[in-house]
PDB file of N, CA and C in Angstrom:
ATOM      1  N   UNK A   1       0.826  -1.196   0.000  1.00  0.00           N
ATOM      2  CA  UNK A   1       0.000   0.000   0.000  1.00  0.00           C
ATOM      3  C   UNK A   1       0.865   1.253   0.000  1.00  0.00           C
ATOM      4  N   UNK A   2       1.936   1.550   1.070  1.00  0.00           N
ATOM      5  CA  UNK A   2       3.077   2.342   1.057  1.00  0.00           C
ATOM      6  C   UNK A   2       3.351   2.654  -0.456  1.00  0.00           C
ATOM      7  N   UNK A   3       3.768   1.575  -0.811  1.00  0.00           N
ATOM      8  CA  UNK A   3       4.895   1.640  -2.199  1.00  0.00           C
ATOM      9  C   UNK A   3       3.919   2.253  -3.248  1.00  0.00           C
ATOM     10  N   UNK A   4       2.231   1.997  -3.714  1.00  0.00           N
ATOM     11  CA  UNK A   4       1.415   2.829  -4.515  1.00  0.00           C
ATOM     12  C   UNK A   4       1.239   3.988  -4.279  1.00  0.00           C
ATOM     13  N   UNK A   5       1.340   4.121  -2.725  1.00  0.00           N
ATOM     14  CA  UNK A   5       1.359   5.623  -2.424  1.00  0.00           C
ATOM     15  C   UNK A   5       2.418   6.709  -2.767  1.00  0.00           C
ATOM     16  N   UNK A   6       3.677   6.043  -3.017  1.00  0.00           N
ATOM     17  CA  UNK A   6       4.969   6.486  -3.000  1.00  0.00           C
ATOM     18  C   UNK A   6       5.249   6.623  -4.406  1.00  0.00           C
ATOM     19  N   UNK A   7       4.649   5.758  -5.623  1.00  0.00           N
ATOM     20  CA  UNK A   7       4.185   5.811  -7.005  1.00  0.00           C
ATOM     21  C   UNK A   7       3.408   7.189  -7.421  1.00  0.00           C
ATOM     22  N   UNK A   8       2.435   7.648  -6.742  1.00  0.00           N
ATOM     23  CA  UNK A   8       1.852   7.875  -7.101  1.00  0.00           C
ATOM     24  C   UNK A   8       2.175   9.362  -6.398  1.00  0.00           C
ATOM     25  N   UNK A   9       2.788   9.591  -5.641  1.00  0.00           N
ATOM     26  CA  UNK A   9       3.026  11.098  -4.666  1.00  0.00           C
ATOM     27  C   UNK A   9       4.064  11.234  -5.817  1.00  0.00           C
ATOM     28  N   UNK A  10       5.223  10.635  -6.277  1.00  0.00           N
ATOM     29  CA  UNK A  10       6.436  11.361  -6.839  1.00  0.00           C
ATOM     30  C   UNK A  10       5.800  11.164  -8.497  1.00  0.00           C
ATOM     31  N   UNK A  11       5.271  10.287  -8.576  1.00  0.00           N
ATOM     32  CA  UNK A  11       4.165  10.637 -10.251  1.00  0.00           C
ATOM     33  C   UNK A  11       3.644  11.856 -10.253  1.00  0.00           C
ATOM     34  N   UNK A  12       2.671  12.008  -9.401  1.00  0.00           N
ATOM     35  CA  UNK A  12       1.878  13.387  -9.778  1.00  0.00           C
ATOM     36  C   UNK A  12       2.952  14.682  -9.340  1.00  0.00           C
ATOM     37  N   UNK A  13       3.521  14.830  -8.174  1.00  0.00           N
ATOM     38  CA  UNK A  13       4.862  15.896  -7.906  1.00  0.00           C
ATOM     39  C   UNK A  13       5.234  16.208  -9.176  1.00  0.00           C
ATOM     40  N   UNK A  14       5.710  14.988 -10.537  1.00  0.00           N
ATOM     41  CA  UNK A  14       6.560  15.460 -11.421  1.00  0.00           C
ATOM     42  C   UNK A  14       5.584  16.523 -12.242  1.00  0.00           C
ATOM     43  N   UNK A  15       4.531  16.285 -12.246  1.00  0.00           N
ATOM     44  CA  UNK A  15       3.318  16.779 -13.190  1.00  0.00           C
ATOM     45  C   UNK A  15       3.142  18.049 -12.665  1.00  0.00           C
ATOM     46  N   UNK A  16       3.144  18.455 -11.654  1.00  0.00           N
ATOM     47  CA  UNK A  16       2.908  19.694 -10.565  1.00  0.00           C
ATOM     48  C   UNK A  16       4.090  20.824 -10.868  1.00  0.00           C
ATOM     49  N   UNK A  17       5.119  20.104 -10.896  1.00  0.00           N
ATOM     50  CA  UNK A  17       6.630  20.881 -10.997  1.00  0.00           C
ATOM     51  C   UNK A  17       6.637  21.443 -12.857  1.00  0.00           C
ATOM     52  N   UNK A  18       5.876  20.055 -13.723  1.00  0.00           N
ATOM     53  CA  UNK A  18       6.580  21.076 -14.757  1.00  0.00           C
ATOM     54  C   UNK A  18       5.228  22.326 -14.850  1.00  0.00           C
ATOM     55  N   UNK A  19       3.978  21.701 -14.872  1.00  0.00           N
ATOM     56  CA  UNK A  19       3.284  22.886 -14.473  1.00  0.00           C
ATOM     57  C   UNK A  19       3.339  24.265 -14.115  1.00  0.00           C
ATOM     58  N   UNK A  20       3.646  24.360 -12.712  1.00  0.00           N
ATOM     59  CA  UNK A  20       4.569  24.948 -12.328  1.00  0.00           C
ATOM     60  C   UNK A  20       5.533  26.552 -12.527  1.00  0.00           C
ATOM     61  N   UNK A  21       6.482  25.441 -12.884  1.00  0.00           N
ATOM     62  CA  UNK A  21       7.275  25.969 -14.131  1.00  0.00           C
ATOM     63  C   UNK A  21       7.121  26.461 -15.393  1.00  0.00           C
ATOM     64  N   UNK A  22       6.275  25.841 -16.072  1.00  0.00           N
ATOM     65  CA  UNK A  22       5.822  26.567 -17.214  1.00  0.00           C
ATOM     66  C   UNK A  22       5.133  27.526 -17.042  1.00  0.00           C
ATOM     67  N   UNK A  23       4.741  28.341 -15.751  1.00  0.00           N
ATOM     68  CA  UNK A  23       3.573  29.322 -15.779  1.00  0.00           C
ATOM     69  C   UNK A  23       4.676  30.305 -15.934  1.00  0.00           C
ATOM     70  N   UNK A  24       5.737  29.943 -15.094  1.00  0.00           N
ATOM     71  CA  UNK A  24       6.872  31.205 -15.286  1.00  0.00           C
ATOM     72  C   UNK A  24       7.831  31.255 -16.289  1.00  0.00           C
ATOM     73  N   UNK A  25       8.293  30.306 -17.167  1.00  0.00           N
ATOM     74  CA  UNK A  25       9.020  29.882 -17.877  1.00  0.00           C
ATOM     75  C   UNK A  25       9.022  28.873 -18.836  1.00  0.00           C
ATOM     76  N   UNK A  26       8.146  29.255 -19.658  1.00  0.00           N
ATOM     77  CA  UNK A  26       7.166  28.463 -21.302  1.00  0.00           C
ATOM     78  C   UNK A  26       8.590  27.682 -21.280  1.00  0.00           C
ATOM     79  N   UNK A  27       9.694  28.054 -21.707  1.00  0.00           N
ATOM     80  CA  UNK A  27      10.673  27.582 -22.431  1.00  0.00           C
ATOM     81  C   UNK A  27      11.061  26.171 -21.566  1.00  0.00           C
ATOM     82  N   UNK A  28      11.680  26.587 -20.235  1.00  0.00           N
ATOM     83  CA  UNK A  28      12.143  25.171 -19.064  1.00  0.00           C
ATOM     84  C   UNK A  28      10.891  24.328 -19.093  1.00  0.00           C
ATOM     85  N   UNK A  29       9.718  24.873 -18.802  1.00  0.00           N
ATOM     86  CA  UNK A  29       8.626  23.985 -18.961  1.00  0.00           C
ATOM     87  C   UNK A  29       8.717  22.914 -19.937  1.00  0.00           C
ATOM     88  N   UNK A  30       8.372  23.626 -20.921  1.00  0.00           N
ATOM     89  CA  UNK A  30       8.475  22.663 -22.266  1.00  0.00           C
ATOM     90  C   UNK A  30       9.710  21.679 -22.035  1.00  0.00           C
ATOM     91  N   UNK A  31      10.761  22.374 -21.627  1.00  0.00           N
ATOM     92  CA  UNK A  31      12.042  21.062 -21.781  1.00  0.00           C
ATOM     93  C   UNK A  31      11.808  20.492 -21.095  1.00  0.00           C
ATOM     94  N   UNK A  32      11.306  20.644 -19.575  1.00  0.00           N
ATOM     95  CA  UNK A  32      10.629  19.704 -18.692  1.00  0.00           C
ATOM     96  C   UNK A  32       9.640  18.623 -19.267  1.00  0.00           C
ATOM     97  N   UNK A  33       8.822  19.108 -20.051  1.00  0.00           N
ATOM     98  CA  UNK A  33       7.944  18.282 -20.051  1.00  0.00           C
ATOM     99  C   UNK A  33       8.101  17.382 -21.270  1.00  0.00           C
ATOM    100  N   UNK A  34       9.081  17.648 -22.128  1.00  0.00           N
ATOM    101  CA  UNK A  34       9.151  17.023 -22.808  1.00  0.00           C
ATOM    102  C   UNK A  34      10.615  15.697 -22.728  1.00  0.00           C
ATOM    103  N   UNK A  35      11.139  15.610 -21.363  1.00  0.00           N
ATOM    104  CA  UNK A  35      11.850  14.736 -21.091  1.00  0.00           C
ATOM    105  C   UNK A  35      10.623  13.605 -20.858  1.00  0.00           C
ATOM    106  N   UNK A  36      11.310  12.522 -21.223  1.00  0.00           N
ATOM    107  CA  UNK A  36      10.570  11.054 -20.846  1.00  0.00           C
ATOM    108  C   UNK A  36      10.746  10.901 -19.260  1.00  0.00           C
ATOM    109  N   UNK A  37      10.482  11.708 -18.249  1.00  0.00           N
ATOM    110  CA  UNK A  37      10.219  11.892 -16.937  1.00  0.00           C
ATOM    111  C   UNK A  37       9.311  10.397 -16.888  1.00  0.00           C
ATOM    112  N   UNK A  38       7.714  10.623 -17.242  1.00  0.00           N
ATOM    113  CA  UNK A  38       6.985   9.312 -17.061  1.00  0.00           C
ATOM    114  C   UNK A  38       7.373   8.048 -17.261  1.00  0.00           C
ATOM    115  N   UNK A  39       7.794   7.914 -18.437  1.00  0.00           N
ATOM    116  CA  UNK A  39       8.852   6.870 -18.977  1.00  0.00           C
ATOM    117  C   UNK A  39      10.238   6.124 -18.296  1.00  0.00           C
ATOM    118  N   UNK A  40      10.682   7.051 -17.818  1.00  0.00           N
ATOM    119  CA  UNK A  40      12.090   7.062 -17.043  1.00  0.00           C
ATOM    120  C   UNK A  40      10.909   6.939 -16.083  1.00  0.00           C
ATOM    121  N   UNK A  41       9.816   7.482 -14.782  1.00  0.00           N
ATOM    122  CA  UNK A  41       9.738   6.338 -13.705  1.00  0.00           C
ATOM    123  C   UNK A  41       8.786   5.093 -14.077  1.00  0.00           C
ATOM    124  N   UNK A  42       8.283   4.942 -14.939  1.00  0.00           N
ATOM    125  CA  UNK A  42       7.246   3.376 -15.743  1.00  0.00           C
ATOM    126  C   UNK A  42       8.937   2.583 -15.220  1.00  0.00           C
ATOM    127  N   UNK A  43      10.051   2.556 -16.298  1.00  0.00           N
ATOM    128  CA  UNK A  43      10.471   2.135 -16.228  1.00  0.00           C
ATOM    129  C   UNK A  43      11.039   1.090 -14.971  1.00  0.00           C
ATOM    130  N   UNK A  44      11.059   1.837 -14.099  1.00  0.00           N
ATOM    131  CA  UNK A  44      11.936   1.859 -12.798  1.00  0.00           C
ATOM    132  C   UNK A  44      11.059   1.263 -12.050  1.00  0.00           C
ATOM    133  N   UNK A  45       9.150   1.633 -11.895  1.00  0.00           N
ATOM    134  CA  UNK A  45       8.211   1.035 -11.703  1.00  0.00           C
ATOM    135  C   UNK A  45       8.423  -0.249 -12.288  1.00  0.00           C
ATOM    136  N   UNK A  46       8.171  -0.864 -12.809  1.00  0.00           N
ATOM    137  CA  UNK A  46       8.418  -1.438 -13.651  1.00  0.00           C
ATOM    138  C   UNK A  46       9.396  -3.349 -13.616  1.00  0.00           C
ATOM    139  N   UNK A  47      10.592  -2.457 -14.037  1.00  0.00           N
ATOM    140  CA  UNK A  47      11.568  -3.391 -12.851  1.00  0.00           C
ATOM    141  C   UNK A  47      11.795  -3.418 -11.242  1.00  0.00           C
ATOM    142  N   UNK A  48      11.419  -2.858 -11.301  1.00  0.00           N
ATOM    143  CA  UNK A  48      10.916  -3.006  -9.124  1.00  0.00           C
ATOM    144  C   UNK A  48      10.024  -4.062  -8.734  1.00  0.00           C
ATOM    145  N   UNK A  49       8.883  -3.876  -9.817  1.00  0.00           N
ATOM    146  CA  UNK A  49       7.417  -4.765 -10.043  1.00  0.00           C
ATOM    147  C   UNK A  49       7.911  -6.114  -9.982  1.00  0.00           C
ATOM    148  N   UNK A  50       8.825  -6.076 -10.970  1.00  0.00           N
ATOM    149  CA  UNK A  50       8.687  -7.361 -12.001  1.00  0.00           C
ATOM    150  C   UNK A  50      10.299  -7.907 -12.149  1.00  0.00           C
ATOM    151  N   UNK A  51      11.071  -7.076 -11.890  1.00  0.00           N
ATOM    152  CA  UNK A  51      12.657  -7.476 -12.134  1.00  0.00           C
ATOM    153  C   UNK A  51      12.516  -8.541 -13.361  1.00  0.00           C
ATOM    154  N   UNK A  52      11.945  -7.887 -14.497  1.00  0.00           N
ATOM    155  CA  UNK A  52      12.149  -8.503 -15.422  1.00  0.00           C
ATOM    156  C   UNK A  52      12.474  -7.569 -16.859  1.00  0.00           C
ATOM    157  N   UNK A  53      14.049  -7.484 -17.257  1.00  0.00           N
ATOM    158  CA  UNK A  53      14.375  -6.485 -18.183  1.00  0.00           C
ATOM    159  C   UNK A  53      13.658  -6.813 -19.333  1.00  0.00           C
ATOM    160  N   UNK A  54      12.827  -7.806 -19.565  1.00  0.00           N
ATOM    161  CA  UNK A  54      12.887  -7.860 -21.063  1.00  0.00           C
ATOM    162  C   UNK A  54      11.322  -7.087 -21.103  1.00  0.00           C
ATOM    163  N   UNK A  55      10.574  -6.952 -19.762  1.00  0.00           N
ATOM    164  CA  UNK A  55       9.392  -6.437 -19.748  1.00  0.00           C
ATOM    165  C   UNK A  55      10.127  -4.731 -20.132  1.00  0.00           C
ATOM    166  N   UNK A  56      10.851  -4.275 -19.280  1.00  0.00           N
ATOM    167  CA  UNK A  56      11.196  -2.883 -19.402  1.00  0.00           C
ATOM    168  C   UNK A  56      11.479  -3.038 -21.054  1.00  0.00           C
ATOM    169  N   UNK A  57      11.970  -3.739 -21.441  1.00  0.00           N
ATOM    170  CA  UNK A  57      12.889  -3.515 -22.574  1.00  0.00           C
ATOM    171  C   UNK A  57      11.463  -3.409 -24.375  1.00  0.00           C
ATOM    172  N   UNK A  58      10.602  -3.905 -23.762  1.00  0.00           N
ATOM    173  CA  UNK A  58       8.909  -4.492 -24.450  1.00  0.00           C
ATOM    174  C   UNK A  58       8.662  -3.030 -24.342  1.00  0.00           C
ATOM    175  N   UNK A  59       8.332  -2.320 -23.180  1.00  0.00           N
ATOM    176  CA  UNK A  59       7.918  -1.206 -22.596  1.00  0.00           C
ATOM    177  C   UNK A  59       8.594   0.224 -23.198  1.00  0.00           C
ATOM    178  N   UNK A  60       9.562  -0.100 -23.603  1.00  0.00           N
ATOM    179  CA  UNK A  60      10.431   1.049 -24.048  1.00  0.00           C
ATOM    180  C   UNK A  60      10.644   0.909 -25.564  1.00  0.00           C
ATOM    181  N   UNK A  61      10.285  -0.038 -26.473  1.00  0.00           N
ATOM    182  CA  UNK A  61      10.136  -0.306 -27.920  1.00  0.00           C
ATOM    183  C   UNK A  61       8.746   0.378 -27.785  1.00  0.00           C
ATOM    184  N   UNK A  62       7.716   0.107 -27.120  1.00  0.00           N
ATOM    185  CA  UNK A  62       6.567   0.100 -27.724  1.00  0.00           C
ATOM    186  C   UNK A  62       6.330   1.930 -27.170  1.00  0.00           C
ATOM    187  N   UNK A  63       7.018   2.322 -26.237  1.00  0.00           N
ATOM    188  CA  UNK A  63       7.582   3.913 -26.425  1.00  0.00           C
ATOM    189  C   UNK A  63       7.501   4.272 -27.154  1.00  0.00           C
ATOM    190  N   UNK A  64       8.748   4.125 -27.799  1.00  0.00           N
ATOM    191  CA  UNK A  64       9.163   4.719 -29.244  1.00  0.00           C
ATOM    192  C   UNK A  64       8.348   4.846 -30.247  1.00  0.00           C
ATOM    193  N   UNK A  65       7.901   3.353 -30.513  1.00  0.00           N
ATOM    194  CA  UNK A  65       7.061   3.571 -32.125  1.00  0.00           C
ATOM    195  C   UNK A  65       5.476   4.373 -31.357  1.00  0.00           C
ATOM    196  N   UNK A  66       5.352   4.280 -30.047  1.00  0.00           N
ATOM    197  CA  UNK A  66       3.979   5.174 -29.894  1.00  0.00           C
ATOM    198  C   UNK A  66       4.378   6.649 -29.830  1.00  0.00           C
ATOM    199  N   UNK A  67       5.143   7.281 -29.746  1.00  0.00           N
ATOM    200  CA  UNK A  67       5.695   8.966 -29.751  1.00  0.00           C
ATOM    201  C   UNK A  67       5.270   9.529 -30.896  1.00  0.00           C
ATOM    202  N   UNK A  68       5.368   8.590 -32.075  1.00  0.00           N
ATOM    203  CA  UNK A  68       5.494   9.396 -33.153  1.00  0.00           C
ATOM    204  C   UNK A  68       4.145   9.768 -33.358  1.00  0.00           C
ATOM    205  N   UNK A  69       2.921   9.133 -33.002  1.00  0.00           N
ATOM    206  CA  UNK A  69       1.559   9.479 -33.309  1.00  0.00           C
ATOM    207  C   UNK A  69       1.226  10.839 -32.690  1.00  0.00           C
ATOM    208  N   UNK A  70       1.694  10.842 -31.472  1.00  0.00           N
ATOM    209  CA  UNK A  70       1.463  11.719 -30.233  1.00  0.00           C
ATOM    210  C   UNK A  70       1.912  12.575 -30.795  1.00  0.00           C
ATOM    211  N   UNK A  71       3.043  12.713 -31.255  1.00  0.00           N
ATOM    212  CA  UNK A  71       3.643  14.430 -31.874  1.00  0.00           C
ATOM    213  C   UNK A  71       2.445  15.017 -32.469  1.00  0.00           C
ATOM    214  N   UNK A  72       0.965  14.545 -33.023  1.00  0.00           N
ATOM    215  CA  UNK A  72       0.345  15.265 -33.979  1.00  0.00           C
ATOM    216  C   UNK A  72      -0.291  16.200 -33.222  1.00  0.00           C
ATOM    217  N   UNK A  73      -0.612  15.768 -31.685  1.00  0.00           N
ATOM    218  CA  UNK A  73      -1.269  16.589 -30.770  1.00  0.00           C
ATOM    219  C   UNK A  73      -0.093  18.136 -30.973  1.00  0.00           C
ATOM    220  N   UNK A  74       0.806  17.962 -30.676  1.00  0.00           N
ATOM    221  CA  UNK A  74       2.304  18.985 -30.454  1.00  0.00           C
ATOM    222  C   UNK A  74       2.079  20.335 -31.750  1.00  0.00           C
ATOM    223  N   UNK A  75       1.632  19.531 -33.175  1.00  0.00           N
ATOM    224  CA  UNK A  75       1.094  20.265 -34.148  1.00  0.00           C
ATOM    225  C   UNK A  75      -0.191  20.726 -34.589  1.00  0.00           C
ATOM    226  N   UNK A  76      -1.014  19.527 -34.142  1.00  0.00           N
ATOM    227  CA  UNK A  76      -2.680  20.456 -34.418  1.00  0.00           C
ATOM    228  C   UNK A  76      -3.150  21.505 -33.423  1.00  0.00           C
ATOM    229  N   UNK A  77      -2.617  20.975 -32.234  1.00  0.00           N
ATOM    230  CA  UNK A  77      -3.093  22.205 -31.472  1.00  0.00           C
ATOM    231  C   UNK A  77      -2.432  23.683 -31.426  1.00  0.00           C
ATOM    232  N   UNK A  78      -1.517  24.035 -31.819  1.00  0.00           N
ATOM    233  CA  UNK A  78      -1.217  25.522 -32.075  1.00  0.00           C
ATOM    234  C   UNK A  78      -1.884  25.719 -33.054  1.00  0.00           C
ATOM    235  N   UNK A  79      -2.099  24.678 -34.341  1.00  0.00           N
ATOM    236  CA  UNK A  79      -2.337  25.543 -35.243  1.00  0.00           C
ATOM    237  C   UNK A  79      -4.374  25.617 -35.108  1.00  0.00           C
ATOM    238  N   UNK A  80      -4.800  24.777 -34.870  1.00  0.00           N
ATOM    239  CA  UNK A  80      -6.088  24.916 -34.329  1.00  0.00           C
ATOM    240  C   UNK A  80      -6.408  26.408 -33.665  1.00  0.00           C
ATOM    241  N   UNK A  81      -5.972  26.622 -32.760  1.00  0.00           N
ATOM    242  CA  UNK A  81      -5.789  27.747 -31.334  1.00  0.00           C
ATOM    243  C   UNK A  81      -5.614  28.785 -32.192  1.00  0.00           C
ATOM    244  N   UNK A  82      -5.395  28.711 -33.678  1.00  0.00           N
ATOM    245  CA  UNK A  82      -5.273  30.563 -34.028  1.00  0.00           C
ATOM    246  C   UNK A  82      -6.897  30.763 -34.894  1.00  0.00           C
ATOM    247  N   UNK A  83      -7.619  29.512 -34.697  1.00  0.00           N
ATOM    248  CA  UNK A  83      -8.728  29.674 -35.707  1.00  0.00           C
ATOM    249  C   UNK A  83      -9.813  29.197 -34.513  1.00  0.00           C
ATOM    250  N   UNK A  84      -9.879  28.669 -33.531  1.00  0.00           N
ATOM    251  CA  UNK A  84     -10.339  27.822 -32.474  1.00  0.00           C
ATOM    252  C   UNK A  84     -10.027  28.712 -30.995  1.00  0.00           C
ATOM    253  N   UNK A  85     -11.187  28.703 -29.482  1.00  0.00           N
ATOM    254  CA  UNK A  85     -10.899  28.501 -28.772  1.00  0.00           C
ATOM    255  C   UNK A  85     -10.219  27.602 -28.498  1.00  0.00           C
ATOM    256  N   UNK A  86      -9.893  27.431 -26.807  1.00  0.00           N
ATOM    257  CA  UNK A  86      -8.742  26.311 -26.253  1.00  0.00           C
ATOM    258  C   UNK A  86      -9.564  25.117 -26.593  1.00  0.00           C
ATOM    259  N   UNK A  87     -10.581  24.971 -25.940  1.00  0.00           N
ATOM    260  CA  UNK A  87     -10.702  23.746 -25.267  1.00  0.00           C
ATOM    261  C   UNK A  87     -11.299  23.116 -26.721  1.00  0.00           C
ATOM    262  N   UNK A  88     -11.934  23.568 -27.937  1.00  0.00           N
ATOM    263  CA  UNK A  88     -12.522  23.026 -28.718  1.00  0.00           C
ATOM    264  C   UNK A  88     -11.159  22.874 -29.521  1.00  0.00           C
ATOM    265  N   UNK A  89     -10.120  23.372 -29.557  1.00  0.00           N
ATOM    266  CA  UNK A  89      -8.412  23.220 -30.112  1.00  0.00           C
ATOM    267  C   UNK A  89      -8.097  21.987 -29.197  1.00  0.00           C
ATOM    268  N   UNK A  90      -8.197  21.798 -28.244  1.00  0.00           N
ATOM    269  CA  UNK A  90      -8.076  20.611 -27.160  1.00  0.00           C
ATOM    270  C   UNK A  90      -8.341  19.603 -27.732  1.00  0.00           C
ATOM    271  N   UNK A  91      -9.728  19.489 -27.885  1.00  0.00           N
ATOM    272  CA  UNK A  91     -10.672  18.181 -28.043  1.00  0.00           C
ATOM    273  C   UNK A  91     -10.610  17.856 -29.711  1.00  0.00           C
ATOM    274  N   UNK A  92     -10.320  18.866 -30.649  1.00  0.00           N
ATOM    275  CA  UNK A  92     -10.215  18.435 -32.026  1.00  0.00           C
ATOM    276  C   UNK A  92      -8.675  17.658 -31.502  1.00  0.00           C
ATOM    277  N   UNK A  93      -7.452  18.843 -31.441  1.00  0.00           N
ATOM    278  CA  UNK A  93      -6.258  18.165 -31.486  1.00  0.00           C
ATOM    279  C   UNK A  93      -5.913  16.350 -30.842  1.00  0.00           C
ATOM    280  N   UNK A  94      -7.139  16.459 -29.665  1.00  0.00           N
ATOM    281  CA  UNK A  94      -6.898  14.957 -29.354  1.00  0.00           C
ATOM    282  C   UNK A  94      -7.646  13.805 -30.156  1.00  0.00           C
ATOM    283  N   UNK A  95      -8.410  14.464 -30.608  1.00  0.00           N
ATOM    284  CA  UNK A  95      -9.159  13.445 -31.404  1.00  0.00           C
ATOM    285  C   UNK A  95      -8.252  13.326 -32.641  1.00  0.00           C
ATOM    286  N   UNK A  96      -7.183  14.208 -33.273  1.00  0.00           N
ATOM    287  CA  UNK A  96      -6.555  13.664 -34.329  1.00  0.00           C
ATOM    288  C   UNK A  96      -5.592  12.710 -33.973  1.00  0.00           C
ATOM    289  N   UNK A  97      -4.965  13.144 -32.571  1.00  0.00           N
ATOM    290  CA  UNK A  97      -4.000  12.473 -31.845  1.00  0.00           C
ATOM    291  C   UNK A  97      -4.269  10.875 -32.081  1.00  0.00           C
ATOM    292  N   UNK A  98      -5.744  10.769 -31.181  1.00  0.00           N
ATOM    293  CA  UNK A  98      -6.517   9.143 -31.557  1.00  0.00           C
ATOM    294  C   UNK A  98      -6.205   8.616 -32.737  1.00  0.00           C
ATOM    295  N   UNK A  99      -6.531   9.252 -33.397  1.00  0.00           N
ATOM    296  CA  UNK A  99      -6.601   9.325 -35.061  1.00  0.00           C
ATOM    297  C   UNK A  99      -5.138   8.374 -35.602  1.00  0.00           C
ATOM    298  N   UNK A 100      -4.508   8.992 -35.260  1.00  0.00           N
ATOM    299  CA  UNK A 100      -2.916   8.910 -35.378  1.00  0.00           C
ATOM    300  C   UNK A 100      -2.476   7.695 -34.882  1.00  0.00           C
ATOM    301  N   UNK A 101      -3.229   7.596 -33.672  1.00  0.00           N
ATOM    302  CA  UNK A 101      -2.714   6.396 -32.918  1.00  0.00           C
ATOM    303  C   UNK A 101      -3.483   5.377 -33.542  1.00  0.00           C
ATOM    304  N   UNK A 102      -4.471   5.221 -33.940  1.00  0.00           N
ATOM    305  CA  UNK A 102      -5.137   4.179 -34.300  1.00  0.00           C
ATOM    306  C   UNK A 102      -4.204   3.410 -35.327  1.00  0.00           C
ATOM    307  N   UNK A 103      -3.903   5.008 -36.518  1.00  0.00           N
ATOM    308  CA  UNK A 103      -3.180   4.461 -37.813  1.00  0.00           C
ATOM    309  C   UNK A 103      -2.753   3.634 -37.436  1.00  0.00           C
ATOM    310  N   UNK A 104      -1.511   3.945 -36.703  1.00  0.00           N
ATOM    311  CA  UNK A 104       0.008   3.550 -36.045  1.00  0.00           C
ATOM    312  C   UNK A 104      -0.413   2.486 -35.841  1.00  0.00           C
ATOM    313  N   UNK A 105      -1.275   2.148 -35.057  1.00  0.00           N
ATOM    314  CA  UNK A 105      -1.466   0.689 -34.472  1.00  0.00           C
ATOM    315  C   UNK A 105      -1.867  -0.274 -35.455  1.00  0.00           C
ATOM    316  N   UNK A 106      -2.832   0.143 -36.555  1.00  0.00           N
ATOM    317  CA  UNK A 106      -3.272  -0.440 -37.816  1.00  0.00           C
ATOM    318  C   UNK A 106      -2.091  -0.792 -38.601  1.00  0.00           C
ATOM    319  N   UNK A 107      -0.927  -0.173 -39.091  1.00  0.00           N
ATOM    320  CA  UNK A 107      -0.324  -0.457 -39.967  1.00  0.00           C
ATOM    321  C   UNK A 107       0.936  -1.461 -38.662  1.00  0.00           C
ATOM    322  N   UNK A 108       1.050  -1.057 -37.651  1.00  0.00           N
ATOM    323  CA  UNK A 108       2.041  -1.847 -37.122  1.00  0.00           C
ATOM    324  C   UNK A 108       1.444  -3.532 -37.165  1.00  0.00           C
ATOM    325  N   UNK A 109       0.525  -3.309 -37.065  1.00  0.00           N
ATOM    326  CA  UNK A 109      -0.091  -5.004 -36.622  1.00  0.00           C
ATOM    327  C   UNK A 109      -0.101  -5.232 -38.262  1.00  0.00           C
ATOM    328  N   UNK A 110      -0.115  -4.678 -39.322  1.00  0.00           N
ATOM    329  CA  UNK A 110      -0.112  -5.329 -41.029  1.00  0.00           C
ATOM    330  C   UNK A 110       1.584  -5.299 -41.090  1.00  0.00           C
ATOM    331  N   UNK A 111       2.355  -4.711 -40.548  1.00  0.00           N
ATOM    332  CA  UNK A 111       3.805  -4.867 -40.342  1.00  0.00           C
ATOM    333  C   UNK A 111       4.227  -6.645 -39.603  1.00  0.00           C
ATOM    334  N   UNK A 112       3.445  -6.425 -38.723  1.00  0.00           N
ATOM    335  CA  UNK A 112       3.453  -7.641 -37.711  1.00  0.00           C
ATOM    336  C   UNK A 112       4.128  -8.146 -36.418  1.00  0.00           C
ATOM    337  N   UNK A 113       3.975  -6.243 -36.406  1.00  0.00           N
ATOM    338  CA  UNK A 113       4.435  -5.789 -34.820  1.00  0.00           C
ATOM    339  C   UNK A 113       3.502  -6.128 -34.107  1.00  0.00           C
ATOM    340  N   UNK A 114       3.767  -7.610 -33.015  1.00  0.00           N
ATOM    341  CA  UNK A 114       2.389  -8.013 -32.595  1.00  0.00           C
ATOM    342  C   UNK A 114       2.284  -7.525 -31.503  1.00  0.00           C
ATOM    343  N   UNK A 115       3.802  -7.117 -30.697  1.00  0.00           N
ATOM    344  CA  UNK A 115       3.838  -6.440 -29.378  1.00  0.00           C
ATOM    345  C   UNK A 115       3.262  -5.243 -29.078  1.00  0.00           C
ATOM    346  N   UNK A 116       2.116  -4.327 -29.904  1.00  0.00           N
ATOM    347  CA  UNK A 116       1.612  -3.562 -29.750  1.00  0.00           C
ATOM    348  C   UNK A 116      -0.048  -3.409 -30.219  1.00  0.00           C
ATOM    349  N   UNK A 117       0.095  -4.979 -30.385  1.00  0.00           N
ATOM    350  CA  UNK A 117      -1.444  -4.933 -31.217  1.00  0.00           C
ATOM    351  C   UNK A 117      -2.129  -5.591 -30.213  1.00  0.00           C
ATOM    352  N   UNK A 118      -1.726  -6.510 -29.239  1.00  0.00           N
ATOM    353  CA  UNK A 118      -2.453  -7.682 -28.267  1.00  0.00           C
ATOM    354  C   UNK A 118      -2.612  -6.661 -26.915  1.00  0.00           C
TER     355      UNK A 118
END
């Protein structure tokens, strides 16, 4: 019980800090937030769980090829936001995001990347 609690206090802390930070400083923010912070503690979660590298190692492939969908959020939403309020720039940009991810997942599983399709 401790140890979820202890997951979950220095999880959300990281989320708080770049927050935070970005109210005063767009620029550190952004570099903040765009370190694999979550990733780097999944990981660590992870093998603590399970002391099993090849799970971390599953976990950190299927990273990678999922980033690239996610970037679309990074681009529809500025450009949304000059024609769009926020939140309707929000909810389009994530829905392309979906969008993106679905592809990704569609063409990886016709690739026969099965580690991301099951």
């Amino acid at each position: 019980m401790w140890y979820y609690l202890l997951k979950l206090v220095i999880s959300a802390a990281l989320i708080v800090v770049v927050s935070e930070v970005s109210k005063r400083y767009a620029t550190i923010g952004g570099l903040l937030a765009s370190l694999p912070l979550i990733s780097y503690l999944a990981f660590i979660w992870l093998y603590i769980d399970t002391h099993d590298k090849a799970k971390v190692a599953a976990l950190s492939w299927s990273i990678l090829w999922l980033v690239i969908p996610s970037l679309s959020l990074f681009v529809a939403l500025p450009l949304l936001m000059k024609k769009l309020a926020f939140v309707p720039s929000l909810i389009v940009s994530t829905l392309i995001m979906f969008a993106c991810y679905a592809g990704t997942m569609a063409l990886l599983k016709k690739l026969g990347y099965a580690a991301l399709t099951t």
